[in-house]
Protein backbone atom coordinates (compact mmCIF):
# COMPACT_ATOMS: atom_id res chain seq x y z
CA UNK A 1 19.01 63.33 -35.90
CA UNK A 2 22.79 63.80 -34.95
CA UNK A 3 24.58 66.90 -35.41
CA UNK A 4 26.03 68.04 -38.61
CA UNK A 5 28.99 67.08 -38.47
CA UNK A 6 28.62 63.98 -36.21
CA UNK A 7 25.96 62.69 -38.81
CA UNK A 8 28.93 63.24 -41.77
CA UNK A 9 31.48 60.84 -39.93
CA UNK A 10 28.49 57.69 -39.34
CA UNK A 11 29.81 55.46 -42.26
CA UNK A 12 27.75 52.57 -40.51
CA UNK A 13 25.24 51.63 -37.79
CA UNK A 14 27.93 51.00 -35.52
CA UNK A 15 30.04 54.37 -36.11
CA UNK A 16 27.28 56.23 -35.69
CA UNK A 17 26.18 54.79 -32.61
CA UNK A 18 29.73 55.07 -30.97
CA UNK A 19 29.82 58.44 -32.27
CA UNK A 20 26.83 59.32 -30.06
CA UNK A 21 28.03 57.73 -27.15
CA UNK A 22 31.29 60.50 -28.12
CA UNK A 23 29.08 63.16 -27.79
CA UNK A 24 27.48 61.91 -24.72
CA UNK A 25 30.73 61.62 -22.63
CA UNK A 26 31.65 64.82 -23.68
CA UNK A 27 27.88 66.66 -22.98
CA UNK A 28 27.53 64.78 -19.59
CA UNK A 29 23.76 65.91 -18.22
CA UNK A 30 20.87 64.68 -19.98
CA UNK A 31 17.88 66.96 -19.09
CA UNK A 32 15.10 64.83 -18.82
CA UNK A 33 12.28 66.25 -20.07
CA UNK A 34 8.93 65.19 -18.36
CA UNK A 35 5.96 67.83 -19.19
CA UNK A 36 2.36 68.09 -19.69
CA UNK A 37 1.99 68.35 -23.05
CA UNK A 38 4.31 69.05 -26.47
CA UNK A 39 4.49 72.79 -26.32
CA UNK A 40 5.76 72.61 -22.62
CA UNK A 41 7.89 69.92 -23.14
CA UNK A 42 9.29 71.85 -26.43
CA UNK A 43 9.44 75.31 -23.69
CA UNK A 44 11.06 72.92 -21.15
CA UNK A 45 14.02 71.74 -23.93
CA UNK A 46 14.44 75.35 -25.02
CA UNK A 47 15.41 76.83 -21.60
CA UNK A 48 18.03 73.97 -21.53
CA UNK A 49 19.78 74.18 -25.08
CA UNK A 50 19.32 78.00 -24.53
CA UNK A 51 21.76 76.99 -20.90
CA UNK A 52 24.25 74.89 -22.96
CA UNK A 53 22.67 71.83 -22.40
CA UNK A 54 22.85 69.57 -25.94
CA UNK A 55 21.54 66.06 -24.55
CA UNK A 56 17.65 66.76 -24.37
CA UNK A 57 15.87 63.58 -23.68
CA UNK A 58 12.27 64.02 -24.14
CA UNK A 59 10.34 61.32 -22.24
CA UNK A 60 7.25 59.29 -23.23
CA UNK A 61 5.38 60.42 -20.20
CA UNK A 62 2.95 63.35 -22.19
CA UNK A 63 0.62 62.50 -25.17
CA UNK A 64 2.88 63.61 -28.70
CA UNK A 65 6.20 63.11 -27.15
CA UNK A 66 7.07 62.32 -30.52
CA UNK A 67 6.25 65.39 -32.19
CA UNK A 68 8.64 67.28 -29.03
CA UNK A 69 11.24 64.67 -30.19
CA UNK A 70 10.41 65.83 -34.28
CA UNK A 71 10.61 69.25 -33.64
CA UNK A 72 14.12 69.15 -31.70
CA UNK A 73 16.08 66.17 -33.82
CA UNK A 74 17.12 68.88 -36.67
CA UNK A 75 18.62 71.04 -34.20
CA UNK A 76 22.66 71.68 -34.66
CA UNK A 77 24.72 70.73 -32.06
CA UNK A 78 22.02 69.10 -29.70
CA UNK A 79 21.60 65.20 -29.49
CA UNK A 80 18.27 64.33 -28.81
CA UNK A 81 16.45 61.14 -27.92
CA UNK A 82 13.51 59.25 -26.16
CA UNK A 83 12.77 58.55 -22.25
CA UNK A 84 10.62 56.13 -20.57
CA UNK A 85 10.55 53.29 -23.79
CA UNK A 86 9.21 50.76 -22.81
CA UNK A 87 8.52 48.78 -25.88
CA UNK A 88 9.64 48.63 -29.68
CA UNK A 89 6.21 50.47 -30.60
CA UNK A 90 7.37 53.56 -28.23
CA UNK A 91 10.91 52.66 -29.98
CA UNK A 92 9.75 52.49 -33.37
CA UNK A 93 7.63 56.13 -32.75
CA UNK A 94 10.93 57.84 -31.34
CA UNK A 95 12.69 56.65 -34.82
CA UNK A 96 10.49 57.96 -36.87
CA UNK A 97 10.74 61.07 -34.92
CA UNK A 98 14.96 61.30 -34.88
CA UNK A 99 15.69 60.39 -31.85
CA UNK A 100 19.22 59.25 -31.33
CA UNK A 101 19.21 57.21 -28.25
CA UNK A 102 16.61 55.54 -26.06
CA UNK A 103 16.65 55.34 -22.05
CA UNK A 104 14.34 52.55 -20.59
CA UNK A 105 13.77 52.50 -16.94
CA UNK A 106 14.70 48.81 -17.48
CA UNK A 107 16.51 45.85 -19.37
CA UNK A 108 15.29 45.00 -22.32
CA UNK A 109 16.59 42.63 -25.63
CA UNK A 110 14.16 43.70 -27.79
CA UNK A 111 15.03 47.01 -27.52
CA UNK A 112 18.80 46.87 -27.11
CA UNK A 113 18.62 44.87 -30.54
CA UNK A 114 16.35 46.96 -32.05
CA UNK A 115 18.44 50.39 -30.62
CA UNK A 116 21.52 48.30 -32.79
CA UNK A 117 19.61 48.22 -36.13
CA UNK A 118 18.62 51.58 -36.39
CA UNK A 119 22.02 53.28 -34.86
CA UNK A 120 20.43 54.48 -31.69
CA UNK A 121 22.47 53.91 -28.49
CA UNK A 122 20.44 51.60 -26.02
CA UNK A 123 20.30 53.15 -22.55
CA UNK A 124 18.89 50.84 -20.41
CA UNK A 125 18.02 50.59 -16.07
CA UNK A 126 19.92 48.13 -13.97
CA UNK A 127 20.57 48.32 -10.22
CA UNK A 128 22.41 45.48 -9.09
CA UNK A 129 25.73 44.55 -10.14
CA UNK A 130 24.48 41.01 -11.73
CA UNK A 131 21.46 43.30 -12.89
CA UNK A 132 24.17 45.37 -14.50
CA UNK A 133 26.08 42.75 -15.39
CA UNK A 134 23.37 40.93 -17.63
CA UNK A 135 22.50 44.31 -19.47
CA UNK A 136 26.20 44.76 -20.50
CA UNK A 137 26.25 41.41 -21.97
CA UNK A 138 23.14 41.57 -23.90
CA UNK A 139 25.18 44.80 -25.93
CA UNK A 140 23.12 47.63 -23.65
CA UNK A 141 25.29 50.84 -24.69
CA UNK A 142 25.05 52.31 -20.97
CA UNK A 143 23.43 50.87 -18.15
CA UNK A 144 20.85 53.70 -16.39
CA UNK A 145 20.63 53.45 -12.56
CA UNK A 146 17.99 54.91 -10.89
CA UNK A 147 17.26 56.30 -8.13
CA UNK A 148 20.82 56.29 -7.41
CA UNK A 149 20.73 58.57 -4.62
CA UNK A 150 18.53 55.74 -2.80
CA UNK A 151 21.03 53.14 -4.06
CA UNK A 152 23.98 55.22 -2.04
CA UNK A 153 24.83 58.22 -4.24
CA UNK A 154 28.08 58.65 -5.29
CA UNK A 155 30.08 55.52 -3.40
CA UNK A 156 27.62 53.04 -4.82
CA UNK A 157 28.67 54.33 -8.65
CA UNK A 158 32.53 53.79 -7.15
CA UNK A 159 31.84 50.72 -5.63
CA UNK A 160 30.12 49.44 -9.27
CA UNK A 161 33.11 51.16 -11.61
CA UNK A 162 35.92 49.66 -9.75
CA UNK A 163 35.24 45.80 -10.84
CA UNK A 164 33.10 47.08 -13.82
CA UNK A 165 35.10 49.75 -15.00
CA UNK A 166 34.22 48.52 -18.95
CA UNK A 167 30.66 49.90 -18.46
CA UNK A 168 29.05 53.34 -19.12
CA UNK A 169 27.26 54.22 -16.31
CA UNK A 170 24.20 57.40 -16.30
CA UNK A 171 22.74 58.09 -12.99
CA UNK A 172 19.53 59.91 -12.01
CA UNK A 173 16.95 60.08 -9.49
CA UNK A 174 18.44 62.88 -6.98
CA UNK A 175 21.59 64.31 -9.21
CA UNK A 176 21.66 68.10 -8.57
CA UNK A 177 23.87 70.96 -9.21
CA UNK A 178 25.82 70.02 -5.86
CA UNK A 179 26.64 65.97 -6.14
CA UNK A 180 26.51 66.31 -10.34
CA UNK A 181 31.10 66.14 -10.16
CA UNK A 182 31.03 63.48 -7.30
CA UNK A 183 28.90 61.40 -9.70
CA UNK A 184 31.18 62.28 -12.62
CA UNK A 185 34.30 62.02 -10.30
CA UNK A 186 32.77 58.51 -8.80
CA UNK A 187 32.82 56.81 -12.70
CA UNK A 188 29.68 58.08 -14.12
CA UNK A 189 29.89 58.90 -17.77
CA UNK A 190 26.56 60.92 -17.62
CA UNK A 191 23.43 62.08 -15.52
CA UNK A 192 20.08 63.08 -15.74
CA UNK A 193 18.43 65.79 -14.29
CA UNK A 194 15.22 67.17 -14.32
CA UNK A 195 13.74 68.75 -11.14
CA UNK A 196 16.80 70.50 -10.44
CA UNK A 197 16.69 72.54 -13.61
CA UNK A 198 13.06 73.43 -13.08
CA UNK A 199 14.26 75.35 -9.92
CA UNK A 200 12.28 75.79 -6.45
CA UNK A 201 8.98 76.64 -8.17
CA UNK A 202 8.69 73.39 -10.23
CA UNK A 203 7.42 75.42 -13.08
CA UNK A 204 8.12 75.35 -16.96
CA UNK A 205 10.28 78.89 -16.78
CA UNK A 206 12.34 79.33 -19.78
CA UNK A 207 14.62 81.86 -18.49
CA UNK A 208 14.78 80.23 -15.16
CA UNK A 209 15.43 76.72 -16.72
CA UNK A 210 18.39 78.74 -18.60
CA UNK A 211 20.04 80.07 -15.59
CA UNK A 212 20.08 76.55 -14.37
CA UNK A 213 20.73 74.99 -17.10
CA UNK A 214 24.05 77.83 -17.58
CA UNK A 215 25.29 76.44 -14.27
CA UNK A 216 25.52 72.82 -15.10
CA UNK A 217 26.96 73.62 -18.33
CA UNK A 218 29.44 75.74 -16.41
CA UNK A 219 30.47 72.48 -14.13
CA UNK A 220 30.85 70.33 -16.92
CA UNK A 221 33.62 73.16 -18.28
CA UNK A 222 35.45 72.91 -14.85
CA UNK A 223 35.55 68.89 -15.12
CA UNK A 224 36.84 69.19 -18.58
CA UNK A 225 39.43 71.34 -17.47
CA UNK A 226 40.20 68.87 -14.58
C-alpha cells in the first residue's frame, strides 16, 4: 500500500507507479530484508522504519514473506514491497499482500508487464550495459545491479550513467554506510542494504538495527542538503 497521501494523488496505474518511483529517489536505501521467518523479518523492518528508513523490501527468501509484506503495507509514510520475485505467482502473492514494487535478481517480461498492470514499479537485475540496455527497453522501472561492488563499485555506476543517464539505477551487494554517497554521487538513484544494518553481530537487534538504520537516514539528509 502507498502512503496516505501518495495513494490520494494515483489517478491511474501509471501515476501511481511514477509516484513511487518519487518516493524512492527521495528515500534512497532500501533495507533488504532477508530473515528466518515472519516475526524476524517483521523485528528486522521495525528496527529500520524505527531508524528513518521508509523503503522496506521484504524478500521471498523465508516461508510467509507475504504475511511480513501484509503486516507492513498499511504503514504511513513507509513504501513497502517484495525481494527475490522470481515469477508472477511470487508477484501475484506480493499483490495481494500490498506490496508496491518488486526487485528480481533478474530480467524478466512477464513480470515487468505484470508490475505495469497492477501499478507496482518493476525493479529488475542487469549487469552489463546491453544487459541493461534490454531491461530499459522492455519498460523495467529501474534496473538492479548486483553485486556491484564485484562489478567495480562506484566507477562502474559512473561509467554506466554517463551514456545511460535516462535509467534508474539501485545498487547492492557490498553498499555500506561508507561508499552509500559515492554510489549516490556516482548516478545511483537508490541502494540496498542489508548486512550493514544488522551490524558486526549479524543478529536481528532492533535497537541495534535502529542505530544503524539512524545513520543512513542521517546521510541521506546531508545529500539532500548537497
Amino acid at each position: 500500500m502507498l502512503p496516505e497521501k501518495l495513494a490520494s494523488l494515483c489517478t491511474s496505474l501509471l501515476t501511481c507507479i511514477v509516484k513511487s518511483l518519487e518516493v524512492i529517489r527521495k528515500h534512497k536505501v532500501f533495507a533488504v530484508i532477508r530473515a528466518e521467518n515472519v516475526e524476524s523479518a517483521l523485528d528486522f523492518a521495525e528496527g529500520c522504519i524505527k531508524g528513518g528508513l521508509r523503503l522496506i523490501e521484504i524478500t521471498f527468501s523465508f516461508p510467509g514473506a507475504e504475511e511480513a509484506i501484509s503486516a507492513l503495507s498499511g504503514r504511513l509514510g513507509v513504501l513497502v514491497g517484495a525481494g527475490t520475485v522470481l515469477d508472477t505467482d511470487m508477484a501475484e502473492r506480493a499483490r495481494k499482500a500490498g506490496a508496491a514494487f518488486l526487485v528480481s535478481p533478474h530480467t524478466d517480461k512477464e513480470l515487468i508487464g505484470f508490475a505495469k498492470d497492477n501499478a507496482m514499479v518493476s525493479i529488475q537485475g542487469a549487469y552489463t550495459s546491453s544487459e541493461i540496455v534490454n531491461a530499459w527497453k522492455m519498460g523495467v522501472d529501474m534496473v538492479k545491479i548486483f553485486p556491484v561492488v564485484a562489478a567495480g563499485g562506484p566507477s562502474y555506476v559512473k561509467a554506466i550513467k554517463d551514456p545511460l543517464p535516462f535509467v534508474d539505477i539501485m545498487t547492492t551487494g557490498g553498499v555500506g554506510l561508507d561508499n552509500f554517497a559515492d554510489f549516490i554521487r556516482s548516478g545511483a538513484s537508490a541502494v540496498g542494504v542489508s548486512s550493514a544494518l544488522l551490524g558486526n553481530s549479524g543478529r536481528i537487534d532492533i535497537d541495534v538495527i535502529a542505530e544503524n538504520a539512524s545513520k543512513f537516514a542521517d546521510k541521506i539528509r546531508e545529500l539532500d542538503k548537497g
